[in-house]
C-alpha atoms as a PDB file:
ATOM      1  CA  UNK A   1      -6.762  -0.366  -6.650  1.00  0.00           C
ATOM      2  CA  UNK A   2      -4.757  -3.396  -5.745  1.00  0.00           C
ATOM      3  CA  UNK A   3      -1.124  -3.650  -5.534  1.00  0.00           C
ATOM      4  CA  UNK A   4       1.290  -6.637  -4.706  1.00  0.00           C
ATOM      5  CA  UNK A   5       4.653  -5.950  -3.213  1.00  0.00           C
ATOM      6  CA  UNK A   6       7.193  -8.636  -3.766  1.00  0.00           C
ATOM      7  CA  UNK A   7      10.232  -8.722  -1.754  1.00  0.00           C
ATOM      8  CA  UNK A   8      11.756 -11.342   0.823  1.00  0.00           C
ATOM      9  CA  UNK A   9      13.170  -8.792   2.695  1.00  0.00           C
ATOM     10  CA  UNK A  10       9.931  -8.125   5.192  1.00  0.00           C
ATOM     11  CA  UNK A  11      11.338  -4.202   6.594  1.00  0.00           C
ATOM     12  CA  UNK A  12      11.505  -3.734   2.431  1.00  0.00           C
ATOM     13  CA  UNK A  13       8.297  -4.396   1.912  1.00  0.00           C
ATOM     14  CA  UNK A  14       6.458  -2.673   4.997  1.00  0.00           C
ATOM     15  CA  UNK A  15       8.319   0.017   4.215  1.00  0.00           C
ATOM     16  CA  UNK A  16       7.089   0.465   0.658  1.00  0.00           C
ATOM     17  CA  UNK A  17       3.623  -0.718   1.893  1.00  0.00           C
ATOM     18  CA  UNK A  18       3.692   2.141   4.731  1.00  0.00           C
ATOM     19  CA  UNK A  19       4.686   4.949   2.778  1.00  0.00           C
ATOM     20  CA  UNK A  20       1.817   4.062  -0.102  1.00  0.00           C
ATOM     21  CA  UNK A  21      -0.670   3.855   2.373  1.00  0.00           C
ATOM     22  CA  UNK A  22       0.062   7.769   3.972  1.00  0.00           C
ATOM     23  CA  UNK A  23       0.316   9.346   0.785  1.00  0.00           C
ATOM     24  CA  UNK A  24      -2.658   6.849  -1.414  1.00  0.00           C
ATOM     25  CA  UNK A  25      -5.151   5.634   1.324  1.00  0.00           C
ATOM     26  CA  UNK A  26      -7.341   4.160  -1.373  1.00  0.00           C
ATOM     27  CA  UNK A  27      -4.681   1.435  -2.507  1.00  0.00           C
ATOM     28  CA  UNK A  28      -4.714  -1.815  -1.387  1.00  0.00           C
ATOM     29  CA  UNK A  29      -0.958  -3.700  -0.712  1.00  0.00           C
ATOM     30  CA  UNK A  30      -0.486  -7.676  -0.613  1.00  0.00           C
ATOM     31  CA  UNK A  31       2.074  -8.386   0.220  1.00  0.00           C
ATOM     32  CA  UNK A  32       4.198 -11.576  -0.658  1.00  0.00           C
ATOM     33  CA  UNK A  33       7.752 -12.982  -0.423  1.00  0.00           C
ATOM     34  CA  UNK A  34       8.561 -15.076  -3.057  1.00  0.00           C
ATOM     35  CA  UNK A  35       7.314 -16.592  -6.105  1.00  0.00           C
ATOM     36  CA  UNK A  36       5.048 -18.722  -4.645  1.00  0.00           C
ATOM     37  CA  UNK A  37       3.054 -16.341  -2.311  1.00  0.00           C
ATOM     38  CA  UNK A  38       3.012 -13.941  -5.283  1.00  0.00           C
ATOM     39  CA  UNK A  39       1.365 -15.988  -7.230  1.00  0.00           C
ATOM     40  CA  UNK A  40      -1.061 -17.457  -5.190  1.00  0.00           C
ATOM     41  CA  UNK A  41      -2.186 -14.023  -4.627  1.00  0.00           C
ATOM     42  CA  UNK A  42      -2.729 -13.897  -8.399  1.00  0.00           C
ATOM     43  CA  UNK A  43      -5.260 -16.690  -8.318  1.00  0.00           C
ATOM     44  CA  UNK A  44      -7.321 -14.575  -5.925  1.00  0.00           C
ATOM     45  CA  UNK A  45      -6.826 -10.824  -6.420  1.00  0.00           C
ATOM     46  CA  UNK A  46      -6.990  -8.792  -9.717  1.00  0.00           C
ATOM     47  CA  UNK A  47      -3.705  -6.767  -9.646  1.00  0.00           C
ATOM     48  CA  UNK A  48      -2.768  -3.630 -11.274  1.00  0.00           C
ATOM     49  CA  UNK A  49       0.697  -2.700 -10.192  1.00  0.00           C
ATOM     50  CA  UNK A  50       3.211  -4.818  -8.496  1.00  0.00           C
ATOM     51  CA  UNK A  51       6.585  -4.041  -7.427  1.00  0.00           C
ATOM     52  CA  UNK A  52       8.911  -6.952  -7.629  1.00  0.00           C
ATOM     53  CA  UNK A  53      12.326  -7.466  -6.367  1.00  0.00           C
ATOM     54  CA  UNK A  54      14.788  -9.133  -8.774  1.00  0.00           C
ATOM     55  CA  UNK A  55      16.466 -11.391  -6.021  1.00  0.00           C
ATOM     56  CA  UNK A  56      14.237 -13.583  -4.395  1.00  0.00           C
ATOM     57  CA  UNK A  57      14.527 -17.331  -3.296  1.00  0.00           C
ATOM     58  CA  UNK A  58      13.786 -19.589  -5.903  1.00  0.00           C
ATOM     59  CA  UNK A  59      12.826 -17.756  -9.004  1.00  0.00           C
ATOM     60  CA  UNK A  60      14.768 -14.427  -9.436  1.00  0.00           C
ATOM     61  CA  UNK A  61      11.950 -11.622  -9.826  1.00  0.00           C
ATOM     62  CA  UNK A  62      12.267 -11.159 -13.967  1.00  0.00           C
ATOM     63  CA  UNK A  63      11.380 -14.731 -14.524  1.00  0.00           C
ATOM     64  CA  UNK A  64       8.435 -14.233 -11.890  1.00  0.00           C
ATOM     65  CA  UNK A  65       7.393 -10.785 -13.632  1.00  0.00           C
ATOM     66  CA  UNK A  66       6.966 -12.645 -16.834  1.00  0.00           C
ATOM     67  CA  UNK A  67       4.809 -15.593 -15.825  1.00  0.00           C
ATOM     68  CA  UNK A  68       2.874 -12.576 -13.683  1.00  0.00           C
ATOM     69  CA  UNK A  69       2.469 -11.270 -16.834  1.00  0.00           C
ATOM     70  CA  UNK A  70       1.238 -14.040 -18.301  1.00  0.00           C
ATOM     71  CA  UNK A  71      -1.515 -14.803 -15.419  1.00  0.00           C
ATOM     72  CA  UNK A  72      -2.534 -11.255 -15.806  1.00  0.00           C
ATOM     73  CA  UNK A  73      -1.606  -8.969 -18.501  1.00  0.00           C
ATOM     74  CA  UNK A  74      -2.925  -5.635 -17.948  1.00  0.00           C
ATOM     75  CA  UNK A  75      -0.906  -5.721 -14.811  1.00  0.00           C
ATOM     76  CA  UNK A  76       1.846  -2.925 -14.786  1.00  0.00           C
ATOM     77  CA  UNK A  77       5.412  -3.953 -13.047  1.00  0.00           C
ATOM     78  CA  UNK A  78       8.238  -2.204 -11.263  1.00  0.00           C
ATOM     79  CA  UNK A  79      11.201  -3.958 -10.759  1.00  0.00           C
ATOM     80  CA  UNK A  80      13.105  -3.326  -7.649  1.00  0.00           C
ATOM     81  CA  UNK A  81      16.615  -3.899  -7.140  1.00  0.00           C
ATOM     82  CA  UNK A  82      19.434  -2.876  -5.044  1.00  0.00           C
ATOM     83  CA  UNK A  83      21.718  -3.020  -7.579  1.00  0.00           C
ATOM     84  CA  UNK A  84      22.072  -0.286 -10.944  1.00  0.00           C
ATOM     85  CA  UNK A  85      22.897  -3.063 -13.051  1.00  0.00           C
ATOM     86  CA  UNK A  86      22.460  -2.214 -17.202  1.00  0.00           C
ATOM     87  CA  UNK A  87      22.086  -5.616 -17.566  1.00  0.00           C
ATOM     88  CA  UNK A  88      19.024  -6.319 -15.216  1.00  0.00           C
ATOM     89  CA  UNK A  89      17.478  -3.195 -16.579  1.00  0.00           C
ATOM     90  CA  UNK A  90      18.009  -4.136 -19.864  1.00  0.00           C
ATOM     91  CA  UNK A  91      16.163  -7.292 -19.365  1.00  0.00           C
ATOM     92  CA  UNK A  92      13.568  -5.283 -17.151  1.00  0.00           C
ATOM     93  CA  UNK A  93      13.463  -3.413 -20.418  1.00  0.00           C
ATOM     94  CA  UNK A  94      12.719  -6.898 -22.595  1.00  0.00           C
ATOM     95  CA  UNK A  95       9.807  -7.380 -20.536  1.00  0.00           C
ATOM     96  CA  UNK A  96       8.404  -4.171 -20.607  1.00  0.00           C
ATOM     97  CA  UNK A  97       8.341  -3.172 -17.212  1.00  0.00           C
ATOM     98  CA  UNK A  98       6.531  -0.176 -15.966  1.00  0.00           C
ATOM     99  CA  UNK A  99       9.690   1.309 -14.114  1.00  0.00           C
ATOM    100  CA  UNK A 100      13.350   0.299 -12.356  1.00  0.00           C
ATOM    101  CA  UNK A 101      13.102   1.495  -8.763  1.00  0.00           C
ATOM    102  CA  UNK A 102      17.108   1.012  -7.416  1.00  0.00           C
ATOM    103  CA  UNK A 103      17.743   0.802  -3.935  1.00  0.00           C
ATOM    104  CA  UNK A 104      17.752   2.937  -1.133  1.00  0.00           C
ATOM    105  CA  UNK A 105      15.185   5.216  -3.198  1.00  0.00           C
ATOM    106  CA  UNK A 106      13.989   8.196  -2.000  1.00  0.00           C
ATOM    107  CA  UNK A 107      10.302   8.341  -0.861  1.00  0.00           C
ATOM    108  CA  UNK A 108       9.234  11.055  -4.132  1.00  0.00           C
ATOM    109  CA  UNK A 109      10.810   8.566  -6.541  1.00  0.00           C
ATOM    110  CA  UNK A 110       8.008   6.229  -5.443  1.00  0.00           C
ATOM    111  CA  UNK A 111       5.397   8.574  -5.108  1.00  0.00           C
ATOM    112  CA  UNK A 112       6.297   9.671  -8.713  1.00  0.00           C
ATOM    113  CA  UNK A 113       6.354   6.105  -9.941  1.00  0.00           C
ATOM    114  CA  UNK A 114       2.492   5.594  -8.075  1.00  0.00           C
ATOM    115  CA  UNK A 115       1.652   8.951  -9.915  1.00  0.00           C
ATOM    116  CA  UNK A 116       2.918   8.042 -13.142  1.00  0.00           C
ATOM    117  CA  UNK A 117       0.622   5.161 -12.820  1.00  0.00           C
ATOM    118  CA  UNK A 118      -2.435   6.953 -11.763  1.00  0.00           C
ATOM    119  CA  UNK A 119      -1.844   9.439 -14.474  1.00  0.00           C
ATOM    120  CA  UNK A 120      -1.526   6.445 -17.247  1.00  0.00           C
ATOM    121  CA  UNK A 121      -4.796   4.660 -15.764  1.00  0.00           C
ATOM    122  CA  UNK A 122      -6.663   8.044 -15.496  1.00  0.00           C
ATOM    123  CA  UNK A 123      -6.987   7.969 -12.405  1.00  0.00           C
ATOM    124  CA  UNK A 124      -7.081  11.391 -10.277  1.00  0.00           C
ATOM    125  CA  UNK A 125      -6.883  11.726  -6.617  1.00  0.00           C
ATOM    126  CA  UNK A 126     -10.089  14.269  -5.664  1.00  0.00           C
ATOM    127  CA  UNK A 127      -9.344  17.123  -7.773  1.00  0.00           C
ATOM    128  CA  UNK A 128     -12.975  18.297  -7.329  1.00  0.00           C
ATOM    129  CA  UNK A 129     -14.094  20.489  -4.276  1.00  0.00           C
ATOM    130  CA  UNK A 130     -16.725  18.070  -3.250  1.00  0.00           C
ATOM    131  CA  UNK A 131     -14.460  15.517  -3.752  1.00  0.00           C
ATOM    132  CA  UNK A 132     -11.764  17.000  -1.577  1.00  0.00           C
ATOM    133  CA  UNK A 133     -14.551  18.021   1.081  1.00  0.00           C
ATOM    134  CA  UNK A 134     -15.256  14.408   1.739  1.00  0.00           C
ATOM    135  CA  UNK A 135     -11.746  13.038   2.068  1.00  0.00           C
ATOM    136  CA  UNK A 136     -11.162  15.912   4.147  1.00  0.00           C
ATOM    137  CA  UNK A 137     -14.082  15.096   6.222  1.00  0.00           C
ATOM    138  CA  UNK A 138     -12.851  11.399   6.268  1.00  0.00           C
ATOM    139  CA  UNK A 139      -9.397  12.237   7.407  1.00  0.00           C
ATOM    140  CA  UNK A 140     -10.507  14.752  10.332  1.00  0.00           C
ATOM    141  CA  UNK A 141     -13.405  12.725  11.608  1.00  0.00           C
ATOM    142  CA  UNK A 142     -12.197   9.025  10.894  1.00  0.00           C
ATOM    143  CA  UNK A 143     -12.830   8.064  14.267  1.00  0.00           C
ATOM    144  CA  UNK A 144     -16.295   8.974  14.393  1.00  0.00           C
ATOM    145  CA  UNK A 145     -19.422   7.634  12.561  1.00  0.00           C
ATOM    146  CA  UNK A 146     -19.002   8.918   8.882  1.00  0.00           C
ATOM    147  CA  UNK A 147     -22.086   8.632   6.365  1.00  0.00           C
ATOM    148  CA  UNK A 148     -21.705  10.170   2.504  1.00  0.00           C
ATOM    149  CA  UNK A 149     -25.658  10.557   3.133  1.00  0.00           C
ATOM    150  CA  UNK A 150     -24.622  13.176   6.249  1.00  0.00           C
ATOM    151  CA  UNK A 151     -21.945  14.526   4.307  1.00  0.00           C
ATOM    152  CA  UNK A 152     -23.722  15.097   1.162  1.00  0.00           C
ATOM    153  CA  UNK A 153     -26.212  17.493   2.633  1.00  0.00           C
ATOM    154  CA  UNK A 154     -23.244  19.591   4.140  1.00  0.00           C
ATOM    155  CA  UNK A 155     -22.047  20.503   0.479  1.00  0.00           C
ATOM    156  CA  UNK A 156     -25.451  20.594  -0.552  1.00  0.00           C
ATOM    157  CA  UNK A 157     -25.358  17.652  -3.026  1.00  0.00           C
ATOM    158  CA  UNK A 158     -27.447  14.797  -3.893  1.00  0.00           C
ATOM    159  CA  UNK A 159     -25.917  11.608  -2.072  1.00  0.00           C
ATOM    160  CA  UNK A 160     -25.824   9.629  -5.222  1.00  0.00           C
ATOM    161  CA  UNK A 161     -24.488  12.062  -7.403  1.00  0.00           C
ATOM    162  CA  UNK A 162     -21.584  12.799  -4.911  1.00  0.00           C
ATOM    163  CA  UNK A 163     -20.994   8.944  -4.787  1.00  0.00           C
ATOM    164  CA  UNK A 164     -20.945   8.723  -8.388  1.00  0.00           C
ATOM    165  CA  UNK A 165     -18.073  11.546  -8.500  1.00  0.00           C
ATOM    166  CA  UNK A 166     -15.890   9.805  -5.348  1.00  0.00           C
ATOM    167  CA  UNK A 167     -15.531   6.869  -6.968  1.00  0.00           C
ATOM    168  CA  UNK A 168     -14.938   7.865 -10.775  1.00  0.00           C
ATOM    169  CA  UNK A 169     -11.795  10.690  -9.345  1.00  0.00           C
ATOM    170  CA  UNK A 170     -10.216   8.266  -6.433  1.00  0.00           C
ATOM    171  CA  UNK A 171     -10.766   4.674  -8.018  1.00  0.00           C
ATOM    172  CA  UNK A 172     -12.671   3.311  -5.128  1.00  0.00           C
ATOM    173  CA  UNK A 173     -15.650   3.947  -3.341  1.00  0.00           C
ATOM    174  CA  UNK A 174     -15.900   5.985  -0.245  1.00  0.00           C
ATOM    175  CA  UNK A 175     -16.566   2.918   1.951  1.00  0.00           C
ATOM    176  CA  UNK A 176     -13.522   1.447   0.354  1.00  0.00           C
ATOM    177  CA  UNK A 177     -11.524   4.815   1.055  1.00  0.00           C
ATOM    178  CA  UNK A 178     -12.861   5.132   4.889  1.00  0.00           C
ATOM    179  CA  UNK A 179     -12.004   1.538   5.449  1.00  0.00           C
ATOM    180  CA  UNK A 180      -8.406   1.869   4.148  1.00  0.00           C
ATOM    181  CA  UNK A 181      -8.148   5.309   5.769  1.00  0.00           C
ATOM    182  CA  UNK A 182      -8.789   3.423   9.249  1.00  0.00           C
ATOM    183  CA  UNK A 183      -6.839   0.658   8.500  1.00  0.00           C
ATOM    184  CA  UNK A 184      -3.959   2.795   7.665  1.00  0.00           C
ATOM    185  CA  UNK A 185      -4.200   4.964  11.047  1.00  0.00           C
ATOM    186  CA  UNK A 186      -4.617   1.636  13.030  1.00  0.00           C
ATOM    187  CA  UNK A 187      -0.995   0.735  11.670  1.00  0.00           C
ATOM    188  CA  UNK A 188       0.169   3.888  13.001  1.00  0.00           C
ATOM    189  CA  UNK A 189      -0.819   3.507  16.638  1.00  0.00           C
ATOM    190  CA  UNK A 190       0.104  -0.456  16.642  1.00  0.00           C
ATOM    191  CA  UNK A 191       3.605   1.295  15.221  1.00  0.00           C
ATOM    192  CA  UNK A 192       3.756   3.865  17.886  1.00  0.00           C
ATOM    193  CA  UNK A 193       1.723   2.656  20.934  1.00  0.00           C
ATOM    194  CA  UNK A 194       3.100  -0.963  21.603  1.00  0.00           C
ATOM    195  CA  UNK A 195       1.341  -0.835  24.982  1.00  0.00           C
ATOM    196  CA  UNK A 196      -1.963  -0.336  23.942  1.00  0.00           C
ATOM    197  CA  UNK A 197      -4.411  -3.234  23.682  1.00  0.00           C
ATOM    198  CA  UNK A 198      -6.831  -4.004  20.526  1.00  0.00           C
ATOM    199  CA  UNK A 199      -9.712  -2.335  21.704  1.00  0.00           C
ATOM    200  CA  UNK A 200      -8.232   0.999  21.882  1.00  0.00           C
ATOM    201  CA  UNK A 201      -6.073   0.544  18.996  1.00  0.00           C
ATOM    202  CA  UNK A 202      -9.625  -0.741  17.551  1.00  0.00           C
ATOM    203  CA  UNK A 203     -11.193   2.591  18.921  1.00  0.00           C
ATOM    204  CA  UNK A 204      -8.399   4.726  18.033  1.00  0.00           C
ATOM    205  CA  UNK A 205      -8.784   3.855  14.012  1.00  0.00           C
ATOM    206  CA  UNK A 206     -13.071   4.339  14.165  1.00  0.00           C
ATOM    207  CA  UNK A 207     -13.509   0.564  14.212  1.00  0.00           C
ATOM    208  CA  UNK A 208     -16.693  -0.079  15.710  1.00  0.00           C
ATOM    209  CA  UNK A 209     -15.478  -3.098  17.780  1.00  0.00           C
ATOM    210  CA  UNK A 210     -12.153  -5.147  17.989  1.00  0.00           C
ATOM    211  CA  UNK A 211     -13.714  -7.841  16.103  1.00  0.00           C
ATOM    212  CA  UNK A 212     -14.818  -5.443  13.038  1.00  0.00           C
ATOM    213  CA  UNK A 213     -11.100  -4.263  13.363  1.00  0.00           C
ATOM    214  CA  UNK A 214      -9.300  -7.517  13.328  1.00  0.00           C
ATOM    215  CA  UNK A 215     -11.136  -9.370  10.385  1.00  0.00           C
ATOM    216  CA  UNK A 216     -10.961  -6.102   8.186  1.00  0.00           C
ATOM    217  CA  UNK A 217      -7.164  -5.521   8.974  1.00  0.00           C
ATOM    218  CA  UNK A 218      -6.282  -9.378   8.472  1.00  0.00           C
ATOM    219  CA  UNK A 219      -8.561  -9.034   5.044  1.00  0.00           C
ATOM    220  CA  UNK A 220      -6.667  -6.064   3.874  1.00  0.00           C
ATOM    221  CA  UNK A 221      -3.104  -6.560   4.937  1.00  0.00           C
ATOM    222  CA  UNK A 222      -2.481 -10.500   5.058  1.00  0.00           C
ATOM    223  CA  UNK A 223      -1.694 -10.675   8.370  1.00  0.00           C
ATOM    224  CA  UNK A 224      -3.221 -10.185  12.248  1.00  0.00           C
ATOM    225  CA  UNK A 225      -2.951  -6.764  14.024  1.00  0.00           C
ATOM    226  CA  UNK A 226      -1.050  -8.707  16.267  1.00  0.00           C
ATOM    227  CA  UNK A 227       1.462 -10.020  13.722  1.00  0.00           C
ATOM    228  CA  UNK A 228       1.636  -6.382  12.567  1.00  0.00           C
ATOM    229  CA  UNK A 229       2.181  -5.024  15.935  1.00  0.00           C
ATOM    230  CA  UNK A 230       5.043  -8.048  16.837  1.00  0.00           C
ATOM    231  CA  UNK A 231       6.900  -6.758  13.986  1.00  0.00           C
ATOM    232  CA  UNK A 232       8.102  -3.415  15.638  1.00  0.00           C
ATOM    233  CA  UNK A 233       9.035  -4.859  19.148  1.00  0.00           C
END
């Protein structure tokens, strides 16, 4: 499940970003900053949420959420704004938006806009025990080897059967899930251990090597471990 965050502000965005990725591992943020970026992350990624700030340089974000829109139409969009203005909601109203997320908001009111969404597209987050065994499995033993093979015959269960069920209750497939799961502990120890190098920050997540870690983090998040890590000194 992709989502794009729009917002020039960069601590706005990371923060929204952050607190998706501890609560819904198996989203994917881009992240952009202004119309432009935003868009050009249209052209490549299939998008079904995005959260879009109505001030941005340029293009204010309800013009941008209606050529968005237009690009791709099943996409769902909250507008983000720091101000609790009726007449920017009524116009977020006019084009339909998903939600109106007002700033400083509360971390449940996104996590209930995220669920809302989920809920609408069907999608459940591993309401089945075998389904819960293996994220639970994932998020205790991240930084070790993890196979669905290894863990399917823990249940009992046949591997492809269990794969099957992963993937129709989270949205993604456990690969997918693991590889988020690590990416999003990774951006917890840049966050927290600043003197740490790559390899053990590489280590730390499960990566298998430093070069595994960078090109998956810079594929997933847009930007270099390092860039990540610069933006918390």
């Amino acid at each position: 499940m992709n989502i794009l965050i729009v917002d020039d502000e960069y601590l706005e965005v990371e923060q929204i970003a952050y607190l998706l990725s501890r609560k819904y591992p198996m989203i994917r943020c881009f992240l952009g900053e202004d119309a432009g970026t935003a868009m050009s992350i249209l052209d490549e990624q299939s998008i079904q949420l995005a959260f879009v700030d109505i001030f941005l340089p340029g293009e204010n974000g309800l013009m941008l959420s209606r050529r968005m829109r237009e690009r791709q139409p099943d996409m769902e969009i909250v507008i983000v704004s720091a101000h609790q203005d009726f007449h920017y909601a009524k116009q977020a109203i006019q084009i339909e938006v998903m939600d109106y997320l007002v700033k400083p908001f509360m971390e449940n009111e996104l996590y209930g806009i995220i669920d809302k969404w989920l809920k609408k597209r069907h999608f459940t987050v591993g309401k089945s025990p075998h389904v819960r065994h293996v994220m639970k499995r994932i998020q205790d033993g991240f930084q070790h080897k993890l196979s669905l093979v290894d863990i399917a015959k823990e249940i009992p269960l046949n591997p492809s059967y269990l794969s099957y069920c992963f993937s129709e209750e989270v949205g993604v497939t456990f690969q997918e899930y693991l590889l988020s799961y690590r990416i999003h502990q990774a951006k917890l120890l840049l966050a927290n251990h600043l003197d740490w190098g790559m390899t053990a920050i590489a280590e730390g997540a499960g990566f298998s090597s430093q070069h595994h870690f960078s090109n998956a983090f810079k594929k997933i998040t847009g930007i270099t471990p390092s860039q990540f890590k610069e933006s918390y000194r």
